[in-house]
Protein backbone atom coordinates (compact mmCIF):
# COMPACT_ATOMS: atom_id res chain seq x y z
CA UNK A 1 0.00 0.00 0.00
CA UNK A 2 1.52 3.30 -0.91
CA UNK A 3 1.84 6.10 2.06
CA UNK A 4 0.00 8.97 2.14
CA UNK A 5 2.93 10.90 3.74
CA UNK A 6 6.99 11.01 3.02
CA UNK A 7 8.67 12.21 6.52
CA UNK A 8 11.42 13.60 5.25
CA UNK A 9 14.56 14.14 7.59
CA UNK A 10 17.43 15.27 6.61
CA UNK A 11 20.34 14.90 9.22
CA UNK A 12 24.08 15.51 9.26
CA UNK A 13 26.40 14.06 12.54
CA UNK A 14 23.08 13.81 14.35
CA UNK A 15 22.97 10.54 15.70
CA UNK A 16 22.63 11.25 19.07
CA UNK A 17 18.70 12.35 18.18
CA UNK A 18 17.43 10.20 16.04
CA UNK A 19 16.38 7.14 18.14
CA UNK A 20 14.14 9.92 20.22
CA UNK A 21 12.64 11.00 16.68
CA UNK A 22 12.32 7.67 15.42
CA UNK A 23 10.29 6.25 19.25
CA UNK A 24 8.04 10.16 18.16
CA UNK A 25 7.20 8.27 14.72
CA UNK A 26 6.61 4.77 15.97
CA UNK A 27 3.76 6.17 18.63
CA UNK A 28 1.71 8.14 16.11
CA UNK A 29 -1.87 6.98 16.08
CA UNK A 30 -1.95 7.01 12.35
CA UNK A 31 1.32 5.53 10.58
CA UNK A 32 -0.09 5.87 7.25
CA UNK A 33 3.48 7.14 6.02
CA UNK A 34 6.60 6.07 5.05
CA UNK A 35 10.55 7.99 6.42
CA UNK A 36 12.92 9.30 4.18
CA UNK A 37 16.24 10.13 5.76
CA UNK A 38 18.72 11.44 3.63
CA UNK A 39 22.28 10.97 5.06
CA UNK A 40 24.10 14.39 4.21
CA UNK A 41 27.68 13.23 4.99
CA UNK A 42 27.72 12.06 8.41
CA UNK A 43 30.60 10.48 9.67
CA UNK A 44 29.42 9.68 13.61
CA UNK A 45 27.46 6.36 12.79
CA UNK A 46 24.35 7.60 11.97
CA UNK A 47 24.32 4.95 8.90
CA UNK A 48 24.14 2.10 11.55
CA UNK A 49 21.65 3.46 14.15
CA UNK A 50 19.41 4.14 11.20
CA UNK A 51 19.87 0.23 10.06
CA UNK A 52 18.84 -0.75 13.68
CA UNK A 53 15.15 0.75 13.38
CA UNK A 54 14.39 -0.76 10.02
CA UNK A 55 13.98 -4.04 11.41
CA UNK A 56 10.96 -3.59 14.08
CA UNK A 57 9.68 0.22 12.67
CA UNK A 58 6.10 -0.24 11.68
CA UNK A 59 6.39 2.05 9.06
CA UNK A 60 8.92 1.88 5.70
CA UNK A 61 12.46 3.42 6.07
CA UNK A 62 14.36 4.71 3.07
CA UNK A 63 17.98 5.73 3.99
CA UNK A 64 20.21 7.53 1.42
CA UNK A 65 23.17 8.93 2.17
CA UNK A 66 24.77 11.69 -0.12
CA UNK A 67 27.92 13.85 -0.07
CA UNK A 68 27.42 16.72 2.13
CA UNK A 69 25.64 19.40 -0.09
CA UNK A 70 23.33 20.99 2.52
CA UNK A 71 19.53 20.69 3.27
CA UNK A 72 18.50 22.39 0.59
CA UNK A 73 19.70 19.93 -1.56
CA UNK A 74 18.60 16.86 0.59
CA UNK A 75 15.20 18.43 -0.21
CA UNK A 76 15.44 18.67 -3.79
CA UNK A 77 15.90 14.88 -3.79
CA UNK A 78 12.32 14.15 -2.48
CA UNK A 79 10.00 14.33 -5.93
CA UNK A 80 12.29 11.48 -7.00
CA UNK A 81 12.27 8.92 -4.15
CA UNK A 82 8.80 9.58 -2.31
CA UNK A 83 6.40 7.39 -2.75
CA UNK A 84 3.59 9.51 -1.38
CA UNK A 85 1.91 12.59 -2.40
CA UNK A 86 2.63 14.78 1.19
CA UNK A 87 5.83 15.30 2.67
CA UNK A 88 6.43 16.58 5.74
CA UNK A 89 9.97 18.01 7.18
CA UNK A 90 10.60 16.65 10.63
CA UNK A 91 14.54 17.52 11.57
CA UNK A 92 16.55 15.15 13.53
CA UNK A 93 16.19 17.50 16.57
CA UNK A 94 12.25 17.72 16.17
CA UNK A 95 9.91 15.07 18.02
CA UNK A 96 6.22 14.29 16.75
CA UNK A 97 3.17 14.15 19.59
CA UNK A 98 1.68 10.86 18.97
CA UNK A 99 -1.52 12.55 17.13
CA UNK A 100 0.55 14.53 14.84
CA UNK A 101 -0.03 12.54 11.54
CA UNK A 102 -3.69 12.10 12.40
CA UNK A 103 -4.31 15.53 12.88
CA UNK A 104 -2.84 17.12 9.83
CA UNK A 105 -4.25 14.23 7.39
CA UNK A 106 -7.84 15.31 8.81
CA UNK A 107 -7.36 18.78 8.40
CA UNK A 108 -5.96 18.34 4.94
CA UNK A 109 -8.65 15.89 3.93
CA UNK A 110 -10.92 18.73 5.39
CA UNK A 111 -9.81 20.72 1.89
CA UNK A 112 -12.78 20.97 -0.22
CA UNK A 113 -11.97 18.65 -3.62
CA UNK A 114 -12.98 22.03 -5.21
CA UNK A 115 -10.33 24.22 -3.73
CA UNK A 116 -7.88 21.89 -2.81
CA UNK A 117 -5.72 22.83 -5.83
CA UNK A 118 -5.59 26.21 -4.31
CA UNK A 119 -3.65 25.18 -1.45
CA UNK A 120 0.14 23.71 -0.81
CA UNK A 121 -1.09 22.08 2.37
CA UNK A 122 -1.68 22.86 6.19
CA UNK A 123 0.50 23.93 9.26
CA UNK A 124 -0.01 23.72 12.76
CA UNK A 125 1.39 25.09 16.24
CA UNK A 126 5.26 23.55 17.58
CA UNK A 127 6.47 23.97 20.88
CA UNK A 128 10.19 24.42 22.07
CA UNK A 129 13.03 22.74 24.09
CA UNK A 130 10.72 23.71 27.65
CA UNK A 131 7.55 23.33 25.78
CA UNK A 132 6.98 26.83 24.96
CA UNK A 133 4.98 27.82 21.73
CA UNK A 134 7.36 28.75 19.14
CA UNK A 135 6.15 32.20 17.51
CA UNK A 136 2.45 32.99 17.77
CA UNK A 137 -0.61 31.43 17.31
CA UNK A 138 -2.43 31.72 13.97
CA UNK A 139 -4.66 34.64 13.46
CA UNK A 140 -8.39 34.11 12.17
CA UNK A 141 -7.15 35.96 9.17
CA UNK A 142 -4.19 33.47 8.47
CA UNK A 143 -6.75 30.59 8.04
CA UNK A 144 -6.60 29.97 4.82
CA UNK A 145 -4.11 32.48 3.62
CA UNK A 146 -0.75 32.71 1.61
CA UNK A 147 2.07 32.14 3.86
CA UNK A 148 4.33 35.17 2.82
CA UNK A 149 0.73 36.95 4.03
CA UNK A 150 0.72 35.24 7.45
CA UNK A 151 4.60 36.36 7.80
CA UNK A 152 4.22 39.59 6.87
CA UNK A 153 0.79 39.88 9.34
CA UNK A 154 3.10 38.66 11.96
CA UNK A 155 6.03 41.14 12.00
CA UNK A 156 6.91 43.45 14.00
CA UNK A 157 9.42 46.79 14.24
CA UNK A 158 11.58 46.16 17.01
CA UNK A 159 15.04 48.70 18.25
CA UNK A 160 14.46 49.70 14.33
CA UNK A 161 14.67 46.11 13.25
CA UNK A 162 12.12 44.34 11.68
CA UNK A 163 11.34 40.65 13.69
CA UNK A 164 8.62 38.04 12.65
CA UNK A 165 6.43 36.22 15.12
CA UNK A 166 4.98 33.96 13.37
CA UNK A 167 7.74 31.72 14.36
CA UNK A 168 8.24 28.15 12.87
CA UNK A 169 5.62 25.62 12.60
CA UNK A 170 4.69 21.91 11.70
CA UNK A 171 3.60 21.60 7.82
CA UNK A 172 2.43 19.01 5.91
CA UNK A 173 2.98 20.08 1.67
CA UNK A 174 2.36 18.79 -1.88
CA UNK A 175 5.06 16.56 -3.05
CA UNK A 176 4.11 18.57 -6.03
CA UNK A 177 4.99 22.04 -4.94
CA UNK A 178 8.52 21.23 -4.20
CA UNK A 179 8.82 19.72 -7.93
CA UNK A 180 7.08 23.01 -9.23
CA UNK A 181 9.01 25.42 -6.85
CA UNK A 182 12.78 23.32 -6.20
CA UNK A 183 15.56 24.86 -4.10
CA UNK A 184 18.28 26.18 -7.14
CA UNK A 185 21.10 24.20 -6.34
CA UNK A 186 23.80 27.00 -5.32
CA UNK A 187 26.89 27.25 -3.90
CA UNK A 188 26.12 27.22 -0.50
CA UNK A 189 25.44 24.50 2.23
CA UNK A 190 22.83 26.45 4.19
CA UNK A 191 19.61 28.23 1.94
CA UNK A 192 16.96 29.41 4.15
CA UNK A 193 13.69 27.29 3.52
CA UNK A 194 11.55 30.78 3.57
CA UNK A 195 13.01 30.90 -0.17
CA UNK A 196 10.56 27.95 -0.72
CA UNK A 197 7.68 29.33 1.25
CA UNK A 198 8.15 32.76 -0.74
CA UNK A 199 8.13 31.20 -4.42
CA UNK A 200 4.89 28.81 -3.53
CA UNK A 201 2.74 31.86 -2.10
CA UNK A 202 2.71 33.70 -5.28
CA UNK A 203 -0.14 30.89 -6.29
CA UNK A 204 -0.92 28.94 -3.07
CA UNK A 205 -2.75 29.08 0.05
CA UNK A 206 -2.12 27.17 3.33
CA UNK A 207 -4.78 25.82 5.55
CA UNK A 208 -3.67 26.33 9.29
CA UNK A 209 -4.82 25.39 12.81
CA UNK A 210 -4.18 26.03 15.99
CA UNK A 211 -2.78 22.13 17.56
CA UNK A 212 0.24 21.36 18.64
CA UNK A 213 1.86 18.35 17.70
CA UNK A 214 5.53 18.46 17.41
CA UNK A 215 8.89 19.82 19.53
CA UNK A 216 11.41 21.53 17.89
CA UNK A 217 14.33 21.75 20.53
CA UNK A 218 16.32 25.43 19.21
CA UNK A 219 19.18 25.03 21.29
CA UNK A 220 20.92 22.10 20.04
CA UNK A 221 24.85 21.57 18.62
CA UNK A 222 26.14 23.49 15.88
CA UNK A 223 26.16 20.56 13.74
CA UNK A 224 22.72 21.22 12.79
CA UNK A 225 22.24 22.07 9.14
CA UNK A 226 20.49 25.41 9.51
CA UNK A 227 23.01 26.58 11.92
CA UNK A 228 24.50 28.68 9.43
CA UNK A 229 21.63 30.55 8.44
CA UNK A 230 22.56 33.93 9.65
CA UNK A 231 26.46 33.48 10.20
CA UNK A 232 29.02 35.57 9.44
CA UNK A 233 30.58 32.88 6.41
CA UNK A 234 27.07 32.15 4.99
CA UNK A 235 26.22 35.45 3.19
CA UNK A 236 25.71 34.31 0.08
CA UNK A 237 23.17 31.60 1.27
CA UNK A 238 21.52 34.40 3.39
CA UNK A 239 21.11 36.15 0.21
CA UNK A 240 18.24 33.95 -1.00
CA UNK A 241 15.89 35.16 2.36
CA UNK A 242 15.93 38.69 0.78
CA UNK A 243 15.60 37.56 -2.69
CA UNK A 244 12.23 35.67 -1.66
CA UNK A 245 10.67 38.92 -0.27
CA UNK A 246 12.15 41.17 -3.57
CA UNK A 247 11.60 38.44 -6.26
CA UNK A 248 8.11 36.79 -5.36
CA UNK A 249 6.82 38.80 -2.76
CA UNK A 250 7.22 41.95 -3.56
CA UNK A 251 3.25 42.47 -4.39
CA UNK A 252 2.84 42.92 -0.79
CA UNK A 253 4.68 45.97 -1.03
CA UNK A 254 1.99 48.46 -0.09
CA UNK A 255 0.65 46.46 2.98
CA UNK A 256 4.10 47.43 4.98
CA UNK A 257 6.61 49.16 2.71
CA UNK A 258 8.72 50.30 5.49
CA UNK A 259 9.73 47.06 5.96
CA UNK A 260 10.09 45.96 1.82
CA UNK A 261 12.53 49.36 2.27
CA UNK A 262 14.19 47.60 5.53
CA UNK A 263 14.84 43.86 3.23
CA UNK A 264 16.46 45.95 0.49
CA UNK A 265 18.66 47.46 2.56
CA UNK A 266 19.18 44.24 4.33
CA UNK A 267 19.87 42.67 0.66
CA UNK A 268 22.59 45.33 -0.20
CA UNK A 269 24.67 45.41 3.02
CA UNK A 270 24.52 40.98 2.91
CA UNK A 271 25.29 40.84 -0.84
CA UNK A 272 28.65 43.07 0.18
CA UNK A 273 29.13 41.00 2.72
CA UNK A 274 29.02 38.14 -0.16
CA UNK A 275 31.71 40.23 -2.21
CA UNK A 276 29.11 41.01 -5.54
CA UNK A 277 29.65 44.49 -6.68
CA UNK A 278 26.35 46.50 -7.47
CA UNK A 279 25.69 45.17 -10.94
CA UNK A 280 25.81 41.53 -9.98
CA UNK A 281 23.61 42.41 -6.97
CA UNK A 282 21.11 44.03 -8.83
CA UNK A 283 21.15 41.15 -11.66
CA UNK A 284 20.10 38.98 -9.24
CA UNK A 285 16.58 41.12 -8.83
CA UNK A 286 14.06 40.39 -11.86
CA UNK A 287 11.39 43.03 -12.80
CA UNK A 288 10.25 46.93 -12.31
CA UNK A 289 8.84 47.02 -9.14
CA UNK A 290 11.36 44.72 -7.39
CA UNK A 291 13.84 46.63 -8.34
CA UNK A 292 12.10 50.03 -7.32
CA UNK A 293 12.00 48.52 -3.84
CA UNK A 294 15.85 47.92 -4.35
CA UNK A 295 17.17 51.33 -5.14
CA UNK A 296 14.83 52.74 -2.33
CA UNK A 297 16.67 50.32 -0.11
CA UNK A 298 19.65 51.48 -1.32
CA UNK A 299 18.78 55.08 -0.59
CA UNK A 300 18.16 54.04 3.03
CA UNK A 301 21.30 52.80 3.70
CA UNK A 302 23.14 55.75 1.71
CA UNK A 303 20.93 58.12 4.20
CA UNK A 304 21.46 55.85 7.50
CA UNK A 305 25.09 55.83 6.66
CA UNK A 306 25.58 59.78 6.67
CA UNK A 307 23.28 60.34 9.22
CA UNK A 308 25.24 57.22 11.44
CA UNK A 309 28.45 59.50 10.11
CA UNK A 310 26.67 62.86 11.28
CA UNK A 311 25.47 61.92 14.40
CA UNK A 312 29.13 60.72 15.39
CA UNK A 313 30.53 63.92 13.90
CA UNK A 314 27.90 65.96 16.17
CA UNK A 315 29.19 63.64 19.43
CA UNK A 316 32.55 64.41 19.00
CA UNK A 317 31.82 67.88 18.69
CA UNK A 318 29.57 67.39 21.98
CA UNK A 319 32.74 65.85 23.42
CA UNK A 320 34.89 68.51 22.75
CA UNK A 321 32.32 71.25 23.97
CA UNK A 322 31.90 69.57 26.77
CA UNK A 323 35.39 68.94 28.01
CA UNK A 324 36.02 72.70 26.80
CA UNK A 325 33.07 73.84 29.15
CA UNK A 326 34.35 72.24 31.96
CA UNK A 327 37.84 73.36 31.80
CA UNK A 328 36.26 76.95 31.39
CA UNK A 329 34.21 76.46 34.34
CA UNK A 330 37.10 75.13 36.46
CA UNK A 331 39.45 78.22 35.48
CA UNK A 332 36.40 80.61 36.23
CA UNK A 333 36.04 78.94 40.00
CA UNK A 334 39.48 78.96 40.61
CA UNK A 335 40.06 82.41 39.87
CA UNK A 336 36.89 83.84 42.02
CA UNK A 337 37.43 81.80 45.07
């Protein structure tokens, strides 16, 4: 009988979690689904703890291990050897309340044949580490939204730095989306998954519900693969998260366009930290409007920069007068005492 749902976990020198993920998967209610680990160049045994569950799991286990090419890649691979038509991305970190399957193969069912073309598939509520919800809960207005729309609903201007919410969450997706919408295979061993989420929203909804049935634990080793999101060596991976708001996104401009503003500047000071010059930066941005965004962003961060350079001009200056006051005032009490 073929699965309804492809787990798909993707791991790298994790074998210290994956027993705890693999006892989360055994105790679901429903085990109509099948667990695709792909191997991304682990060297810590993870190819023999893996062989130890395929024995007495009550579910199939298809192990492939690959050179180590990032998740993003890992991804890419599951069109070809799924055999169902929903995948769902549990990391090795992540554990699955026994219900979880269940849950989001009712709501999705719940689709209306009608509309269910309209949507990628449905997300739910995750918990951390201590069991604290990750992000917020959905909104009424998020229901049946586009996700880029729920992200953007969700975000927030913090200490001049815009912050989403929304935080991450459990979601169940079309096989078929990911071989419409693929990760481009890039230089990099760390692409933020948002890149996915951004492309698939220009024609998709997602059904979401307030249940939580997963754990993602946050805190774990470096050795995770989307450790590097954000570091200081993976700028050109980093890249791609402003490229999803510019490229495919950009048509929610006018709902917040302080904050389109705030990702092209954020896309200009990362691609110099990536060593492109101006034209390959802007190369990278397809279209009018997208590109409108980008030169406004780019006359935010010529502004902030003399303004950051006037303001430390004008402190200095406040320094000096300062200093120059007091040795004034200290002249001027010594000479009238």
């Amino acid at each position: 009988m073929i699965a309804k749902i492809t787990v798909f976990t993707a791991t790298y020198n994790r074998c210290g979690f994956l027993k705890a993920l693999y006892l989360s998967l055994a105790e679901q209610t429903c085990l109509d689904f099948e667990w695709l680990v792909v191997d991304d160049g682990s060297t810590d045994g993870t190819t023999e703890i893996i062989n130890s569950f395929t024995s007495a799991a009550p579910f199939p286990i298809l192990y492939i291990k690959t050179e180590n090419r990032g998740k993003h890649f890992a991804l890419n691979l599951i069109p070809t050897l799924s055999s169902a038509p929903l995948f769902l991305v549990v990391d090795s970190d992540h554990r699955l309340f026994p219900r979880a399957v269940e849950r989001l193969l009712y709501y999705y069912q719940a689709i209306k044949s009608d509309s269910l073309d309209n949507y990628t598939g449905v997300s739910c509520l995750a918990v951390d580490q201590n069991f604290s919800l990750i992000g917020e809960p959905f909104l009424s207005a998020d229901a049946s939204d586009e996700y880029a729309n729920k992200i953007l609903r969700h975000t927030r201007l913090r200490n001049f730095h815009y912050e989403s919410r929304l935080g991450d969450k459990l979601e169940l997706v079309k096989v078929s989306i990911l071989l419409e919408y693929p990760f481009p295979i890039v230089e990099t061993k760390c692409l933020p998954e948002s890149y996915f989420v951004h492309r698939y929203s220009v024609k998709y909804k997602t059904l979401c519900f307030n249940e939580i049935h997963a754990q993602f634990s946050l805190d774990t080793d470096s050795a995770s693969l989307s450790k590097a999101i954000g570091s200081p060596d993976n700028a050109f991976g980093d890249l791609y998260y402003y490229i999803a708001w510019l490229q495919y996104s950009y048509r929610l401009f006018f709902r917040n366009p302080i904050f389109f503003l705030v990702i092209a500047k954020g896309y200009l000071t990362t691609a110099k930290r990536a060593k492109l010059d101006s034209k390959s930066a802007l190369s990278r941005i397809k279209g009018a409007l997208p590109r409108l965004i980008l030169y406004g962003g780019s006359v935010i961060l010529l502004v902030g920069g003399v303004w950051f350079k006037l303001r430390e001009t004008f402190c200095r200056i406040g320094r000096i007068l300062t200093w120059m006051l007091m040795i004034i005032s200290s002249v001027f009490i010594s000479k009238h005492k």
